[in-house]
PDB file of N, CA and C in Angstrom:
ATOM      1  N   UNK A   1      16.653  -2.349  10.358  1.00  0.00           N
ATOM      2  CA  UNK A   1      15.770  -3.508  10.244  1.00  0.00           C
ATOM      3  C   UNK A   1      14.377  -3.160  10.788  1.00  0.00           C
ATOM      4  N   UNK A   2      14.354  -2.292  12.028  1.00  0.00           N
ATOM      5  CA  UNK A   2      13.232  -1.843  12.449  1.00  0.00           C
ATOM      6  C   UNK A   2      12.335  -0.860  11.822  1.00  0.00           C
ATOM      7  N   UNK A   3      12.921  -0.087  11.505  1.00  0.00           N
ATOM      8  CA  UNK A   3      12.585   0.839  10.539  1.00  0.00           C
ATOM      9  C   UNK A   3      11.963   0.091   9.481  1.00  0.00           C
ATOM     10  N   UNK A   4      12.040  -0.815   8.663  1.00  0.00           N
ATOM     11  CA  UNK A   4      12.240  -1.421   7.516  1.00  0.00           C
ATOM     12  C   UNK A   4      10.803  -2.120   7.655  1.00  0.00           C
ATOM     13  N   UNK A   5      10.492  -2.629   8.815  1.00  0.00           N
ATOM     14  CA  UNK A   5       9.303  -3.368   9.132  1.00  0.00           C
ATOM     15  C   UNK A   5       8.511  -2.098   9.384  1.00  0.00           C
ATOM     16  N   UNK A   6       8.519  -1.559   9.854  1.00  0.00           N
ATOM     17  CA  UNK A   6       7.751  -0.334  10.577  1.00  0.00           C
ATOM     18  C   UNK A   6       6.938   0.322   9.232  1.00  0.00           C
ATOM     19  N   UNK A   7       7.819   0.366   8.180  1.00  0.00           N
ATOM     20  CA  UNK A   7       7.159   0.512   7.050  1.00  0.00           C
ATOM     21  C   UNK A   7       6.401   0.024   6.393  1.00  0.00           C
ATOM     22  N   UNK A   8       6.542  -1.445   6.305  1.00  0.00           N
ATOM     23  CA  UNK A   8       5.886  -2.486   5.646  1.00  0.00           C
ATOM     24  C   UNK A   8       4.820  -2.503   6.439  1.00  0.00           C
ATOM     25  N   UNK A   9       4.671  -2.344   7.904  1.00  0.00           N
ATOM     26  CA  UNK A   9       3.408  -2.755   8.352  1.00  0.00           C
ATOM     27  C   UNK A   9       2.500  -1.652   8.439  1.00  0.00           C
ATOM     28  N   UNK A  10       2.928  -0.234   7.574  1.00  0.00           N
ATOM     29  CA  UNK A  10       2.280   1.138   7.823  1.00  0.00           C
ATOM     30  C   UNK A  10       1.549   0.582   6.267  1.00  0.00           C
ATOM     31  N   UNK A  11       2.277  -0.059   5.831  1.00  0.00           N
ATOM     32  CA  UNK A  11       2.100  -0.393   3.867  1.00  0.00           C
ATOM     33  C   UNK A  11       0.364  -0.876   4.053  1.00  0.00           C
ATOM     34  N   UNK A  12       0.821  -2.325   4.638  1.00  0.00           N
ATOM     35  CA  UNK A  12      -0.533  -2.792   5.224  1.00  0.00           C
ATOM     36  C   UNK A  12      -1.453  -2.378   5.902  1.00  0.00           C
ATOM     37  N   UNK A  13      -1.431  -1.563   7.139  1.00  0.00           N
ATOM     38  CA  UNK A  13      -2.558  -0.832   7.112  1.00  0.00           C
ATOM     39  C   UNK A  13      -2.665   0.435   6.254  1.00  0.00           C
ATOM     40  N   UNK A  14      -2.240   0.876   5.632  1.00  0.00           N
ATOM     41  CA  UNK A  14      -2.856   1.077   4.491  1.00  0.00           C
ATOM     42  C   UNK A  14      -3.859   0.664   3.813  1.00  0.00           C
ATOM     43  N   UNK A  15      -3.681  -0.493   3.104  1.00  0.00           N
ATOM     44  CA  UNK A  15      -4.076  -1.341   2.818  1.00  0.00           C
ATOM     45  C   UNK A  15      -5.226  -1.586   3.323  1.00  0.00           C
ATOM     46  N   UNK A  16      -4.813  -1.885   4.304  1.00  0.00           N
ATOM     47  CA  UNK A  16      -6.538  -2.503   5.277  1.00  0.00           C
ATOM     48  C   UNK A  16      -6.994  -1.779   5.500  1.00  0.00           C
ATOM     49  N   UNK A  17      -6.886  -0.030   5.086  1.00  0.00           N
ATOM     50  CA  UNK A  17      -7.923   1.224   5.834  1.00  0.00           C
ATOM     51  C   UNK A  17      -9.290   0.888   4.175  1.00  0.00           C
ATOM     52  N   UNK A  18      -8.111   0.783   2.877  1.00  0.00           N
ATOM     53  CA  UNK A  18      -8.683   1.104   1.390  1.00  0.00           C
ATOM     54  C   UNK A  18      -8.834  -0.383   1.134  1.00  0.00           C
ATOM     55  N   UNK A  19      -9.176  -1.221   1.788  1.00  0.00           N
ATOM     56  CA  UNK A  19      -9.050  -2.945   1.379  1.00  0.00           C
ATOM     57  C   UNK A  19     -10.454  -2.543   0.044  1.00  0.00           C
ATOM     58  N   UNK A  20     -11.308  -1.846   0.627  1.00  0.00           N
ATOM     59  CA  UNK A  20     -12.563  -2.512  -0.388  1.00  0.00           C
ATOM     60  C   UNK A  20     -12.595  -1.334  -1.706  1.00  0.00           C
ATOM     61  N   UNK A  21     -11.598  -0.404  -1.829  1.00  0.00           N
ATOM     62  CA  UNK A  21     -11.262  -0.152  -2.672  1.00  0.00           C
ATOM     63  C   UNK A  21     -10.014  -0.721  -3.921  1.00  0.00           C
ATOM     64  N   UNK A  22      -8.987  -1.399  -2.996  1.00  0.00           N
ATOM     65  CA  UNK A  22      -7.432  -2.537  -3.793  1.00  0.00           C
ATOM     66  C   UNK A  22      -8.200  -2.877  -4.242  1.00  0.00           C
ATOM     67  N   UNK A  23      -9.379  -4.059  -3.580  1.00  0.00           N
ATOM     68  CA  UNK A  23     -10.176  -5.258  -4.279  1.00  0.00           C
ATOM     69  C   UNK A  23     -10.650  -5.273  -5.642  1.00  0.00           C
ATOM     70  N   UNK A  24     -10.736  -3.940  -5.772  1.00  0.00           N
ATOM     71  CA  UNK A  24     -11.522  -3.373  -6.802  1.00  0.00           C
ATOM     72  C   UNK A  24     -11.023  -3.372  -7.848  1.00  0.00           C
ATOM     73  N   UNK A  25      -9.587  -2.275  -7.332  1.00  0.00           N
ATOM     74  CA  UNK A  25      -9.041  -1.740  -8.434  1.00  0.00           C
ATOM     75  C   UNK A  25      -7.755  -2.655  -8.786  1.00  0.00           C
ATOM     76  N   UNK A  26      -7.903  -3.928  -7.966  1.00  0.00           N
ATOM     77  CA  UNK A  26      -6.770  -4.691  -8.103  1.00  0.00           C
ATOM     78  C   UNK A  26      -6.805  -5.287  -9.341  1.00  0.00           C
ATOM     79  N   UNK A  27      -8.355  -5.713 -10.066  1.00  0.00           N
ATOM     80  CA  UNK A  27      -8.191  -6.003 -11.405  1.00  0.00           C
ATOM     81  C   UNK A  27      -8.256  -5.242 -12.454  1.00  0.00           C
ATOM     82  N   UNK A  28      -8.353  -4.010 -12.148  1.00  0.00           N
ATOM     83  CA  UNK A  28      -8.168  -2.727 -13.241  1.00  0.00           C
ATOM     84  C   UNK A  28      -6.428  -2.629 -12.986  1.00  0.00           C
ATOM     85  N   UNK A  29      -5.539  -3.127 -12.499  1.00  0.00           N
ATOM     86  CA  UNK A  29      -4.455  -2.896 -12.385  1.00  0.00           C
ATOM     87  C   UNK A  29      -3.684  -1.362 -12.036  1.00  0.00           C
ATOM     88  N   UNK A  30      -4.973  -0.960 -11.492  1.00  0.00           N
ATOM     89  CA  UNK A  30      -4.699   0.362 -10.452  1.00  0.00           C
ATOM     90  C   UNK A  30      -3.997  -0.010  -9.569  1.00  0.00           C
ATOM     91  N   UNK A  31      -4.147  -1.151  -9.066  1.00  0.00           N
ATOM     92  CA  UNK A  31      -3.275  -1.196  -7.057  1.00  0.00           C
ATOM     93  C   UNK A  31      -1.818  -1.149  -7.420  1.00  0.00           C
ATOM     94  N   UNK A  32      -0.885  -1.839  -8.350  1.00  0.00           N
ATOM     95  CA  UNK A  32       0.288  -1.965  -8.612  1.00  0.00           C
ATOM     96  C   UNK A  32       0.471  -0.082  -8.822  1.00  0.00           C
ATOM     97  N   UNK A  33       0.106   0.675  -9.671  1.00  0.00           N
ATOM     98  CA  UNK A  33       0.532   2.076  -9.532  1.00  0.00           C
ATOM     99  C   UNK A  33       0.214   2.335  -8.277  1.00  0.00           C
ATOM    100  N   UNK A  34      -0.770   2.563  -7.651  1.00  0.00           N
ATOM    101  CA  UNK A  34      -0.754   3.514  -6.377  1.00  0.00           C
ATOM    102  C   UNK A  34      -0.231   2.690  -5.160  1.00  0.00           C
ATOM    103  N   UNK A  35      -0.011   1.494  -5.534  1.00  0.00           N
ATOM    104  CA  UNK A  35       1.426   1.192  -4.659  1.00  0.00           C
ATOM    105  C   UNK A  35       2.199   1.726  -4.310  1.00  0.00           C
ATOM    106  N   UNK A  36       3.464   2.071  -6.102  1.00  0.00           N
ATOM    107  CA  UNK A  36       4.390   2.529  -5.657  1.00  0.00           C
ATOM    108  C   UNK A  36       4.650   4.017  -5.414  1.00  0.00           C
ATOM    109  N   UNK A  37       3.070   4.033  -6.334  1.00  0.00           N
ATOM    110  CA  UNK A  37       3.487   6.282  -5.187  1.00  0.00           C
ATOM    111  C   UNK A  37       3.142   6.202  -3.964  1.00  0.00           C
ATOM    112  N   UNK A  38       2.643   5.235  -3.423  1.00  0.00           N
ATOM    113  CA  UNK A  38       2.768   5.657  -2.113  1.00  0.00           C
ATOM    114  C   UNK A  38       4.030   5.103  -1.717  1.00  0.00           C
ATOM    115  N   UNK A  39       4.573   4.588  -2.049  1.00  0.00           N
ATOM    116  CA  UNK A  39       6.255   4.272  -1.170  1.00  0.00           C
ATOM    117  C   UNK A  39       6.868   5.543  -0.888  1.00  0.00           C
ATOM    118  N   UNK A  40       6.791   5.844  -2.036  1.00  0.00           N
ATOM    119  CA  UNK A  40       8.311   7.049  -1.907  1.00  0.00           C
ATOM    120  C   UNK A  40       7.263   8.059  -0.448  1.00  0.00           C
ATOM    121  N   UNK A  41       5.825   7.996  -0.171  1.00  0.00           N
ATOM    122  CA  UNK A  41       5.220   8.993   0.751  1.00  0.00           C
ATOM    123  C   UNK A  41       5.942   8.430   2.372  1.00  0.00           C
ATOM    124  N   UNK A  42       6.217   7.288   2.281  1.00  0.00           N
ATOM    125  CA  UNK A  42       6.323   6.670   3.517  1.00  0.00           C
ATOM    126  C   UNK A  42       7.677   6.888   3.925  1.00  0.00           C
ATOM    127  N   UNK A  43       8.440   6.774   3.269  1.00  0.00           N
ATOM    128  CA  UNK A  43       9.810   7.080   3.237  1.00  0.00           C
ATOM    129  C   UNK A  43      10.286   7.982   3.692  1.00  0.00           C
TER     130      UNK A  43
END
């Protein structure tokens, strides 16, 4: 369970390091791909 969060909140800062880049590319529908390659990195 800890683990599990530990991830999600590495997800988000993520996130919040590239926020003004998602913003961007969130309507080019870039953020949904480089989402999920970054999962499998975190893992």
């Amino acid at each position: 369970m800890e683990t599990c969060r530990t991830k999600i909140e590495e997800i988000f800062q993520y996130i919040a390091k590239n926020i003004y880049r998602y913003s961007y590319d969130l309507f080019s529908g870039k953020y949904c791909v480089e989402a999920f390659q970054m999962l499998p990195r975190l893992k």
